[in-house]
C-alpha atoms as a PDB file:
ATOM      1  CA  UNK A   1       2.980 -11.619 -27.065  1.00  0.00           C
ATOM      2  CA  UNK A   2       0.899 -13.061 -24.321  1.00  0.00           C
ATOM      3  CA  UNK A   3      -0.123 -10.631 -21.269  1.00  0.00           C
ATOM      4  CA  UNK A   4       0.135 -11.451 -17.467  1.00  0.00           C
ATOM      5  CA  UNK A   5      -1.970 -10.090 -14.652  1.00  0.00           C
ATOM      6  CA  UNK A   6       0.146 -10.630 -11.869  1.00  0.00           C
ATOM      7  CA  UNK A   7      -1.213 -10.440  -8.093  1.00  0.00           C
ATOM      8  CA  UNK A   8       2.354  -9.480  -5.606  1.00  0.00           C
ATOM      9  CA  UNK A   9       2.724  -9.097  -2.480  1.00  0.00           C
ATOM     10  CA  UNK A  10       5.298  -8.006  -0.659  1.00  0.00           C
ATOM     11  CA  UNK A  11       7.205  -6.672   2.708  1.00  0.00           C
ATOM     12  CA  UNK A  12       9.152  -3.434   1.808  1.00  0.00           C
ATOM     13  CA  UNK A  13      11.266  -2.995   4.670  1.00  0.00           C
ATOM     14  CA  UNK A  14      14.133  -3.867   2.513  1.00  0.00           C
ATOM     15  CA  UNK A  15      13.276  -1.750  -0.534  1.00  0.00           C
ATOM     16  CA  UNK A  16      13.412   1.692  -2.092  1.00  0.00           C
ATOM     17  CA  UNK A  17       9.550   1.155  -3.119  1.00  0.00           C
ATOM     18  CA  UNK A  18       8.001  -0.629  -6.077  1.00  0.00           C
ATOM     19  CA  UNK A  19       9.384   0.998  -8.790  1.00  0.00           C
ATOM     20  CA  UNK A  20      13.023   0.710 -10.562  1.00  0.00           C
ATOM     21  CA  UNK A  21      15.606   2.911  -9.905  1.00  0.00           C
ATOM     22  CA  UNK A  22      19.435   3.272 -10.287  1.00  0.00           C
ATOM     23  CA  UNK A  23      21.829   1.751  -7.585  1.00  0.00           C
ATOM     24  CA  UNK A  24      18.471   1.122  -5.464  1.00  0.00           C
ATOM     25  CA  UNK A  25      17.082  -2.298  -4.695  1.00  0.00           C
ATOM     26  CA  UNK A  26      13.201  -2.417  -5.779  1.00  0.00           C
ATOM     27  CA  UNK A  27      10.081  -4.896  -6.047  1.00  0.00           C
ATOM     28  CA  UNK A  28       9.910  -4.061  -9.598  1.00  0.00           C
ATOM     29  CA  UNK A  29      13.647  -4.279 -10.027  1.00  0.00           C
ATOM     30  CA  UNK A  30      13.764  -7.729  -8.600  1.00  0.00           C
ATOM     31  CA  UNK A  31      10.920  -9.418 -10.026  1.00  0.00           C
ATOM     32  CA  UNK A  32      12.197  -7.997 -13.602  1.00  0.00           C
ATOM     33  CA  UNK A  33      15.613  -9.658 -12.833  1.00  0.00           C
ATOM     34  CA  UNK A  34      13.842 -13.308 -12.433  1.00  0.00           C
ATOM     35  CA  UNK A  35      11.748 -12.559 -15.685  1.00  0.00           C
ATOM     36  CA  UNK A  36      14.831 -12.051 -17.565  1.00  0.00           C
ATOM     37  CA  UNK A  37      16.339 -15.532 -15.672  1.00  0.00           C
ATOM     38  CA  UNK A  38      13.348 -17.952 -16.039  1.00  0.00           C
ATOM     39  CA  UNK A  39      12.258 -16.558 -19.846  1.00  0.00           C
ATOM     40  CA  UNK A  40      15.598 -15.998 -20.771  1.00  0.00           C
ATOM     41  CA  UNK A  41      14.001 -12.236 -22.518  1.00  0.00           C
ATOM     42  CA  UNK A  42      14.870  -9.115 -21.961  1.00  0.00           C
ATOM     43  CA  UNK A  43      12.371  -7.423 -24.490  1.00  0.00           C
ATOM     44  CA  UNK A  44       9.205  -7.333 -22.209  1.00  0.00           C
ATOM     45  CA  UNK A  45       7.161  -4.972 -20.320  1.00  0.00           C
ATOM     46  CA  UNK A  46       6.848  -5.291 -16.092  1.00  0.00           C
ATOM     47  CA  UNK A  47       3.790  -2.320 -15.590  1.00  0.00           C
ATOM     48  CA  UNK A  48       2.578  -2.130 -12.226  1.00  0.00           C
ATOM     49  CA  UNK A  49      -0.501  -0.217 -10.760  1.00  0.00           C
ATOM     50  CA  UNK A  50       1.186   2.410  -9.060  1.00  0.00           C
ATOM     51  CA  UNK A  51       3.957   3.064  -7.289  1.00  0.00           C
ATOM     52  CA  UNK A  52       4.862   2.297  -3.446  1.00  0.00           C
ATOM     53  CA  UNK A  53       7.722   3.951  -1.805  1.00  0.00           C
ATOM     54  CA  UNK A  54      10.871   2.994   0.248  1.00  0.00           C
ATOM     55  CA  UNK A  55       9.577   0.349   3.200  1.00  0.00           C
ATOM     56  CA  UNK A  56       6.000   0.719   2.295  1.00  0.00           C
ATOM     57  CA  UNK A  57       4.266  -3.431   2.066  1.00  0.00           C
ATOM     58  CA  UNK A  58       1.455  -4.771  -0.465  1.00  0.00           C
ATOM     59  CA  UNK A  59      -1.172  -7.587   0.163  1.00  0.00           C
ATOM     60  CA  UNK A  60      -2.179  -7.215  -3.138  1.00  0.00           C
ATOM     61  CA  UNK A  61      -0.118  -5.194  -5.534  1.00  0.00           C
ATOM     62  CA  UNK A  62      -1.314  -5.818  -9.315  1.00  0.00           C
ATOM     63  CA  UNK A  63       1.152  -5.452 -12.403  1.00  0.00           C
ATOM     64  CA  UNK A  64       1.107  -6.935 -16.098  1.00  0.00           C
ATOM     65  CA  UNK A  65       3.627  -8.407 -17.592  1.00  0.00           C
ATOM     66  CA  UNK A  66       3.906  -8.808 -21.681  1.00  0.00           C
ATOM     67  CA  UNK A  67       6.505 -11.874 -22.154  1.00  0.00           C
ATOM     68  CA  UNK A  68       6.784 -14.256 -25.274  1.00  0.00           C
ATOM     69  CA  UNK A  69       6.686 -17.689 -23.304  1.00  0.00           C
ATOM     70  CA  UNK A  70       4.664 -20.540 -24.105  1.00  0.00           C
ATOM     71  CA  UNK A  71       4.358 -21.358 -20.523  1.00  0.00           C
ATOM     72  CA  UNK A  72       1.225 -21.521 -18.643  1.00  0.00           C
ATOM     73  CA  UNK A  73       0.592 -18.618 -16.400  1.00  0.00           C
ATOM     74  CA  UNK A  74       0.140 -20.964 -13.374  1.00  0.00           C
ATOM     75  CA  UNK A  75       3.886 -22.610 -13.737  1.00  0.00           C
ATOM     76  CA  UNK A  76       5.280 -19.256 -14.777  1.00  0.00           C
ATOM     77  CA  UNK A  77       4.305 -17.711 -11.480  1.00  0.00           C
ATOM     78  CA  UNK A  78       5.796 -21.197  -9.746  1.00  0.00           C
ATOM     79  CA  UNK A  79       9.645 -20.713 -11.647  1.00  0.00           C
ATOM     80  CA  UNK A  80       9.442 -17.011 -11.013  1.00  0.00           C
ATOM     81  CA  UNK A  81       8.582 -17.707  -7.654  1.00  0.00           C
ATOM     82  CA  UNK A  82      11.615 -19.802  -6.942  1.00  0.00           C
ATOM     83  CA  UNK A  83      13.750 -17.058  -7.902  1.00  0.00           C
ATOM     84  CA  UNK A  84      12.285 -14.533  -6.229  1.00  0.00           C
ATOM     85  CA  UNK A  85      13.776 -13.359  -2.674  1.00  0.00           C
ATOM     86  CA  UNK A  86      11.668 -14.476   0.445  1.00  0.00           C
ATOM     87  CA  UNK A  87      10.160 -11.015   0.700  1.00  0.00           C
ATOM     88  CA  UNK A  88       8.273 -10.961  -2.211  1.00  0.00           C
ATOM     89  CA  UNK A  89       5.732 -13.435  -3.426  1.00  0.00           C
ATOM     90  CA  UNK A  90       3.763 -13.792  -6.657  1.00  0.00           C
ATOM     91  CA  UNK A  91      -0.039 -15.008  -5.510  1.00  0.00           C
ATOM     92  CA  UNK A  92      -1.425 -15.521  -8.425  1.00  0.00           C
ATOM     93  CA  UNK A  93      -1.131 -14.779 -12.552  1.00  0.00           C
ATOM     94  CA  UNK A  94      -3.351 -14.642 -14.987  1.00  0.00           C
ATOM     95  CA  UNK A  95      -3.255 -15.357 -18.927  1.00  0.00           C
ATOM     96  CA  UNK A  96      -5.982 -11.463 -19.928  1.00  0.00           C
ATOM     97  CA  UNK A  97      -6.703  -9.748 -22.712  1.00  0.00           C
ATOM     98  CA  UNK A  98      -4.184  -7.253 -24.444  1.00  0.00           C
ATOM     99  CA  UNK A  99      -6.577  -4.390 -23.672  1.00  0.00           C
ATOM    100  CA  UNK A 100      -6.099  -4.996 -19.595  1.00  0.00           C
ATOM    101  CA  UNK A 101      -4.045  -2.435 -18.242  1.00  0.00           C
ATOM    102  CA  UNK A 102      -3.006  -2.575 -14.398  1.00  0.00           C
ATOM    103  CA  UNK A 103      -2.899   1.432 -14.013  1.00  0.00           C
ATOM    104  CA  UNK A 104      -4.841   2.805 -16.530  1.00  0.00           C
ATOM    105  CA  UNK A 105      -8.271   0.004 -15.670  1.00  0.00           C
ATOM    106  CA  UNK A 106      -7.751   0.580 -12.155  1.00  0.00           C
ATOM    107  CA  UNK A 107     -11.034   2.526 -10.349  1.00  0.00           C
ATOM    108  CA  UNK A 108      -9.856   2.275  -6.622  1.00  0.00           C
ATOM    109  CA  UNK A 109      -7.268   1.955  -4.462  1.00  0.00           C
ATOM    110  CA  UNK A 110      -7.761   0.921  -1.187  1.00  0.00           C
ATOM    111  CA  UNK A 111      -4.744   1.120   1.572  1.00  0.00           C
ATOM    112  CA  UNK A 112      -4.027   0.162   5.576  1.00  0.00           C
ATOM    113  CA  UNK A 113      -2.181   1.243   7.945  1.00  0.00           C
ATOM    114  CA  UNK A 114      -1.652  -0.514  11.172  1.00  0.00           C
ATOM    115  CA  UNK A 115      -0.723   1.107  14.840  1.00  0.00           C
ATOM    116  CA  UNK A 116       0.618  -0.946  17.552  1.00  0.00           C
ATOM    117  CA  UNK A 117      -1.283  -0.012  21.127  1.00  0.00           C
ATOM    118  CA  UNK A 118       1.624  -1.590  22.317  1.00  0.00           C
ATOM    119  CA  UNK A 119       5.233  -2.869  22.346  1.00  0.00           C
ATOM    120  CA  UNK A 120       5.558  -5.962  19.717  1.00  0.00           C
ATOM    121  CA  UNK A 121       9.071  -7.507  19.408  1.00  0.00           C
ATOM    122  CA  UNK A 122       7.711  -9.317  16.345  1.00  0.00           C
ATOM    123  CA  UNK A 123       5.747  -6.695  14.197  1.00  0.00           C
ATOM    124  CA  UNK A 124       8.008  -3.525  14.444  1.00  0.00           C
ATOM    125  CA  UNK A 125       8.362  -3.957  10.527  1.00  0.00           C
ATOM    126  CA  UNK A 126       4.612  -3.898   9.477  1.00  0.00           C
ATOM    127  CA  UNK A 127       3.279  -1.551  12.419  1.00  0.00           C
ATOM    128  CA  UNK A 128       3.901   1.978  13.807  1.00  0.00           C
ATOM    129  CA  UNK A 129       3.792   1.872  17.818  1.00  0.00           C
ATOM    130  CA  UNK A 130       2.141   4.907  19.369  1.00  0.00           C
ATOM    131  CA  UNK A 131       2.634   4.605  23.496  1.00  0.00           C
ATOM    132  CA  UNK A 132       0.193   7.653  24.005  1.00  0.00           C
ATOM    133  CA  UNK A 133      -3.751   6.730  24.797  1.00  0.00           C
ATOM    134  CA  UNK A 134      -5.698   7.398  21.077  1.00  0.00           C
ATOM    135  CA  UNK A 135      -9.202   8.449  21.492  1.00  0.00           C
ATOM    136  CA  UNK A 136     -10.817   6.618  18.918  1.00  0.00           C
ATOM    137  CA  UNK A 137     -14.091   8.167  18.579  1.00  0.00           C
ATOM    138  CA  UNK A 138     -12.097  11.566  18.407  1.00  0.00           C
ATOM    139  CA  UNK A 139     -10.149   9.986  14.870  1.00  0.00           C
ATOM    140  CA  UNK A 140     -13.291   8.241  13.386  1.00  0.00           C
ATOM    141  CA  UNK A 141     -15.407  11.968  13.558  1.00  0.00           C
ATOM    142  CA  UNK A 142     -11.789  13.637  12.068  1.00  0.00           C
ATOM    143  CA  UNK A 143     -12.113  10.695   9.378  1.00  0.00           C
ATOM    144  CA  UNK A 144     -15.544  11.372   8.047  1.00  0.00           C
ATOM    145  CA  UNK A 145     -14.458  15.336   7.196  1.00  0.00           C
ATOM    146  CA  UNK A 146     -11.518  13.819   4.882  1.00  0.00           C
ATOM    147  CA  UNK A 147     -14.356  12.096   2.485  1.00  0.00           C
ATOM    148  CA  UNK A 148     -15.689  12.669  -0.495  1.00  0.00           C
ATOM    149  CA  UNK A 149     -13.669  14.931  -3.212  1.00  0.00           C
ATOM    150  CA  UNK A 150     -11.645  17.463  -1.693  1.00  0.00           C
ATOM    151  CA  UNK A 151      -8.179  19.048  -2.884  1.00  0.00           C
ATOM    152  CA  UNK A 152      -5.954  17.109  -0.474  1.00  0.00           C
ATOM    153  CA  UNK A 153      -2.871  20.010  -1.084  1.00  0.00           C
ATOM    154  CA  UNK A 154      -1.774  19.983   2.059  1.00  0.00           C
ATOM    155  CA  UNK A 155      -1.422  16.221   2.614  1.00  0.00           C
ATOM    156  CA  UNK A 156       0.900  16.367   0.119  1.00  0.00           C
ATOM    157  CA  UNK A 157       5.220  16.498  -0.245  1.00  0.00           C
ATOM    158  CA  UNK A 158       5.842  20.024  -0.935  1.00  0.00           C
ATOM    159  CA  UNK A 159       8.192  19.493  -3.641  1.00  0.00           C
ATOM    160  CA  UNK A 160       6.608  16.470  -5.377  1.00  0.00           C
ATOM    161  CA  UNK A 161       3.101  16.878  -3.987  1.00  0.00           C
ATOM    162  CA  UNK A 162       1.880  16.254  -7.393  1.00  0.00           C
ATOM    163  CA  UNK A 163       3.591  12.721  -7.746  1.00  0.00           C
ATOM    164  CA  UNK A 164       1.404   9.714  -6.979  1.00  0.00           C
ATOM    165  CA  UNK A 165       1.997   7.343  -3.974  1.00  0.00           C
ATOM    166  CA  UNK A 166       0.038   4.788  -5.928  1.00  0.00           C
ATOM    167  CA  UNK A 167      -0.805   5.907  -9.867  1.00  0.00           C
ATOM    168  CA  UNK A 168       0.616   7.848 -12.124  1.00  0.00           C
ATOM    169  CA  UNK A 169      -2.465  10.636 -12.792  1.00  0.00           C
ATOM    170  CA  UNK A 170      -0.919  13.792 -14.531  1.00  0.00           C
ATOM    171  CA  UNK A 171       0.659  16.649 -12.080  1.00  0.00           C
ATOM    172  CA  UNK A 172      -1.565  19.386 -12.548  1.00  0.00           C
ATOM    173  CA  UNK A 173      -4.262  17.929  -9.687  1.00  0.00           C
ATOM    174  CA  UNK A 174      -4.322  17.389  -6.227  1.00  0.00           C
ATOM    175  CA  UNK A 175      -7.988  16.895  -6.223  1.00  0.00           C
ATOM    176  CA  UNK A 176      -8.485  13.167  -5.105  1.00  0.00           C
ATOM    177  CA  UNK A 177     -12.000  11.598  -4.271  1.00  0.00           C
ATOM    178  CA  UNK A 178     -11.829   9.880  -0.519  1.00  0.00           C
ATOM    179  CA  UNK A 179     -14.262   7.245  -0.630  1.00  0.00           C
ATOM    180  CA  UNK A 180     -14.075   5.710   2.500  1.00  0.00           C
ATOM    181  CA  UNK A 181     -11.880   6.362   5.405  1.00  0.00           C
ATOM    182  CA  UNK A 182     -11.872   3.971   8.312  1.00  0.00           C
ATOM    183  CA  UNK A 183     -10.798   3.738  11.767  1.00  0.00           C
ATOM    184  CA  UNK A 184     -11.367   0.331  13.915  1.00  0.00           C
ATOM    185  CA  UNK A 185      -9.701  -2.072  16.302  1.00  0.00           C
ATOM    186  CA  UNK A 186      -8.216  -5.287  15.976  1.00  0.00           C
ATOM    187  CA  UNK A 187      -6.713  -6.887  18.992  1.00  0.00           C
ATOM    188  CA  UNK A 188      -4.078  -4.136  20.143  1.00  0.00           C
ATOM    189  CA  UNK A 189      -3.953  -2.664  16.546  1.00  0.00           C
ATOM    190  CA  UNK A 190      -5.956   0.642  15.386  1.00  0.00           C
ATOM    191  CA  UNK A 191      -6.580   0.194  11.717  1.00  0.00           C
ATOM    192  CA  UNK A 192      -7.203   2.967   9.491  1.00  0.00           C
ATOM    193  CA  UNK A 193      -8.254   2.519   6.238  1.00  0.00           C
ATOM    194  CA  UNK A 194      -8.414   3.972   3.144  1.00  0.00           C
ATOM    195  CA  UNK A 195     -10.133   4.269  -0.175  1.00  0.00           C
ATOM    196  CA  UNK A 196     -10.651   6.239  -3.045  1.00  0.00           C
ATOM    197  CA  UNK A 197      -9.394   7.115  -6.789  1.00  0.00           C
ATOM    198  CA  UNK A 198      -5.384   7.584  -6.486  1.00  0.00           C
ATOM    199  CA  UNK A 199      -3.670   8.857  -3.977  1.00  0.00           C
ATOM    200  CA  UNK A 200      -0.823  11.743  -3.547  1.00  0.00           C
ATOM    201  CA  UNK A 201       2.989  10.954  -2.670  1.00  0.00           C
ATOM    202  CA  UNK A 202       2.885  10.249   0.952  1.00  0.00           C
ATOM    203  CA  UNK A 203      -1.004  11.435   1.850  1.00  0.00           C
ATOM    204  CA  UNK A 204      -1.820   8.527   3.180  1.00  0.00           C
ATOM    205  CA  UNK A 205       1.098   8.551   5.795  1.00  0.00           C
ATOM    206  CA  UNK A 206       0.223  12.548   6.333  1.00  0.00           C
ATOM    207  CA  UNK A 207      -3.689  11.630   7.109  1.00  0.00           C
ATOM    208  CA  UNK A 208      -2.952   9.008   9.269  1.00  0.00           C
ATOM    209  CA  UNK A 209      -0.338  11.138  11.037  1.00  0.00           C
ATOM    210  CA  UNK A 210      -3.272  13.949  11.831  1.00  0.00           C
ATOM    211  CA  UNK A 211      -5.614  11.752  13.185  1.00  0.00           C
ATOM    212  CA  UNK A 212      -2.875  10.046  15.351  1.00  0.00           C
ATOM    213  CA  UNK A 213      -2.281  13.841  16.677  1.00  0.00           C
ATOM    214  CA  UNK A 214      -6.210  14.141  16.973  1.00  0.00           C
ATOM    215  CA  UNK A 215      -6.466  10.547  18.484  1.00  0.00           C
ATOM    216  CA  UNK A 216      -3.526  12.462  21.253  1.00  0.00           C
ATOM    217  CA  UNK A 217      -6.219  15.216  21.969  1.00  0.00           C
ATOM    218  CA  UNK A 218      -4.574  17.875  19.735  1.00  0.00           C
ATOM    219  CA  UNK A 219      -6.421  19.729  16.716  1.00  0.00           C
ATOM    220  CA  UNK A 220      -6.310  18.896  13.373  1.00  0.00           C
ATOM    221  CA  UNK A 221      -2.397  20.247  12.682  1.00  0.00           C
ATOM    222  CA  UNK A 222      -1.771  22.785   9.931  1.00  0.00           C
ATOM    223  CA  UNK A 223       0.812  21.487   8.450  1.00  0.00           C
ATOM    224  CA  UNK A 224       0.510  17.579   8.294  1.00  0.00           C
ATOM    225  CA  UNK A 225       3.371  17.528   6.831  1.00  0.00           C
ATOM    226  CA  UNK A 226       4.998  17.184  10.333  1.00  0.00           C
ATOM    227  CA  UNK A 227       3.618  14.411  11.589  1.00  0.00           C
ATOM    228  CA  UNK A 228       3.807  11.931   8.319  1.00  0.00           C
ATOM    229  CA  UNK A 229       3.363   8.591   9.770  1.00  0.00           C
ATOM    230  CA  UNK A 230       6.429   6.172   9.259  1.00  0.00           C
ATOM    231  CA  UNK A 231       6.221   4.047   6.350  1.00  0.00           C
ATOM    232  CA  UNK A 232       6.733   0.952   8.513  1.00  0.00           C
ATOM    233  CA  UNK A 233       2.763   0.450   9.011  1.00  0.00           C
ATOM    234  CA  UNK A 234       1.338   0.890   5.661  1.00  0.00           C
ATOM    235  CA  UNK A 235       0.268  -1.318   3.384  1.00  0.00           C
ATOM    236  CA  UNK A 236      -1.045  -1.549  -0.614  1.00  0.00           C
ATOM    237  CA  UNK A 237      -4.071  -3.317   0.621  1.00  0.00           C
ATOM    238  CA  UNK A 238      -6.224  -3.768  -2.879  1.00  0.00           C
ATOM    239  CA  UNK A 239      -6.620  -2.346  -6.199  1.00  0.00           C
ATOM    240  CA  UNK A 240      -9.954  -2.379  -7.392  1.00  0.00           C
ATOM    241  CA  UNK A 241     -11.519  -3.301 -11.332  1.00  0.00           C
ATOM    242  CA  UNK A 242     -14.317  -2.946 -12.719  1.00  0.00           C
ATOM    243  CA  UNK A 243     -17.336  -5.323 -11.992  1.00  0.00           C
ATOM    244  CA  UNK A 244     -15.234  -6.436  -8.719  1.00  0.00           C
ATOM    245  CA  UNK A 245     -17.029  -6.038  -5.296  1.00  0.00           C
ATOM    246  CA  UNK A 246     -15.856  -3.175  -3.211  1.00  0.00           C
ATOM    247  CA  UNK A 247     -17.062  -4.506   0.087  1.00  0.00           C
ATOM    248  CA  UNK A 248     -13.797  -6.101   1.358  1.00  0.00           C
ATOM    249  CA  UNK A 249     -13.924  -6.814   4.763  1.00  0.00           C
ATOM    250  CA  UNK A 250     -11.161  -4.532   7.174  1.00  0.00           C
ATOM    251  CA  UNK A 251      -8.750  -6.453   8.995  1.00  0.00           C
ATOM    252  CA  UNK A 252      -5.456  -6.798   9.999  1.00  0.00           C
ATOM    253  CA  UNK A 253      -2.240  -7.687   7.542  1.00  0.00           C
ATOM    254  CA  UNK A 254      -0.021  -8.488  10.441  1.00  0.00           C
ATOM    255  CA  UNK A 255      -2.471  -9.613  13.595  1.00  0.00           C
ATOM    256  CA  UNK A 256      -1.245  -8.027  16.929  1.00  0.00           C
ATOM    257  CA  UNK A 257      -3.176  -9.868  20.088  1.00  0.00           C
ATOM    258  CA  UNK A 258      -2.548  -9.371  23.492  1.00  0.00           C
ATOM    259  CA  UNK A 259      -3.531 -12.900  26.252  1.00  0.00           C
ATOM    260  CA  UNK A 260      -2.186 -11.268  29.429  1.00  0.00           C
ATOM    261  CA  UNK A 261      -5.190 -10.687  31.329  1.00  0.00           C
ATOM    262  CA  UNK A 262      -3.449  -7.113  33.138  1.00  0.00           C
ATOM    263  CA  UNK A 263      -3.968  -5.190  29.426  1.00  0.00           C
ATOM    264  CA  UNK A 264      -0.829  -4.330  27.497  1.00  0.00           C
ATOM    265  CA  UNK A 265       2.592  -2.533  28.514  1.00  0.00           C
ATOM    266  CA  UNK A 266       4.133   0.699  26.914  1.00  0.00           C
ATOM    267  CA  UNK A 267       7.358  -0.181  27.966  1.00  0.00           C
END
């Protein structure tokens, strides 16, 4: 049985996250649907990289897919395409060895979140709007303590902190190795991004929520747990393999640029 390596992407306003679930509307759940239409199989395997939950996006999510078909990768992805809602888009996919796994061969994950300086009456899905001033240079020094290996406990859901927001590593840990945190402009967005081995349910949401707070002019809170970002401006940006270059350039999923010469409105 021929394996896939199939590049998604996807908006998630719509879903209840990547992976299936009872009486819940999914990415994996719809793209295993067309598989079963266009093959005409229902004994194959849909494995993604990790898991992304309700309304979170991907620019890049990678899965494999093990389907008997004699079709060529390139016109699979083209029939599965034309079955596949408007929200969800297969890039690319790739005839790969057997021994390719999309979780298990992953070494990095790398994610973005985008905040809106100002109102957008276009981007509301893909952006979180913060009308207070962010001090920038206040975010970026909070940024550089969250790197390198650190147990990230308290950036995690209480009652599932052990669950993955983007891998499936066993439940014991909630060490995770921060590799590179980010914070930069981009027209009237404030990107933060992040890197690093696997990442907790909802601690990306939870850091970017602190640094908003520090960005406000308030301390680094307690108890992030309060101020979890929405899931509106985050994104699964890349998942990294082995031999593949890490130095992807940072920039914006959905642009956000402002031509009125006065500066932006918060209202």
């Amino acid at each position: 049985m021929p394996r896939f390596k199939l590049t998604i992407e996807y908006a998630g306003t719509r879903y209840s996250g990547w992976q299936i679930q009872k009486n819940a509307r999914t990415i994996q759940g719809e793209i295993d649907r067309v598989v079963r239409t266009v093959t005409g199989r229902s004994d194959f395997e849909l494995y993604g990289s990790g898991r992304t939950d309700a309304g979170v996006h991907a620019l890049a999510q990678i899965a494999h897919l093990d389907v008997s078909t004699d079709v060529p990768a390139d016109l699979l992805r083209r029939r599965i395409n034309d079955e596949l809602p408007a929200d969800i888009n297969i890039l690319a996919a790739d005839r790969v060895p057997h021994r390719f796994h999309a979780r298990h061969d992953a070494v990095a994950r790398r994610y973005l979140y985008q905040i809106a300086r100002r109102r957008t009456a276009f981007a509301k899905a893909f952006v979180w709007w913060v009308k207070e001033p962010l001090a920038l240079d206040r975010m970026r020094d909070a940024a550089r303590d969250l790197v390198g290996m650190r147990d990230f406990k308290t950036f995690a859901e209480s009652e599932r902190g052990s669950r993955e927001e983007s891998d499936d590593t066993p439940p014991t840990s909630t060490i995770v190795l921060v590799e590179r945190l980010d914070v930069v402009e981009d027209g009237d967005l404030v990107l933060v991004s992040i890197e690093g081995s696997h990442f907790l349910w909802k601690m990306v949401r939870r850091i970017v929520g602190a640094l908003v707070e520090i960005g406000r002019g308030r301390a680094m809170p307690d108890d992030p747990a309060r101020f979890t970002a929405p899931a509106s401006g985050l994104f699964l940006e890349k998942v990294f393999y082995k031999g593949e270059p890490r130095d992807v350039p940072i920039r914006a999923a959905t642009p956000l640029y402002f031509s009125n010469a006065r500066g932006p409105t918060s209202s």
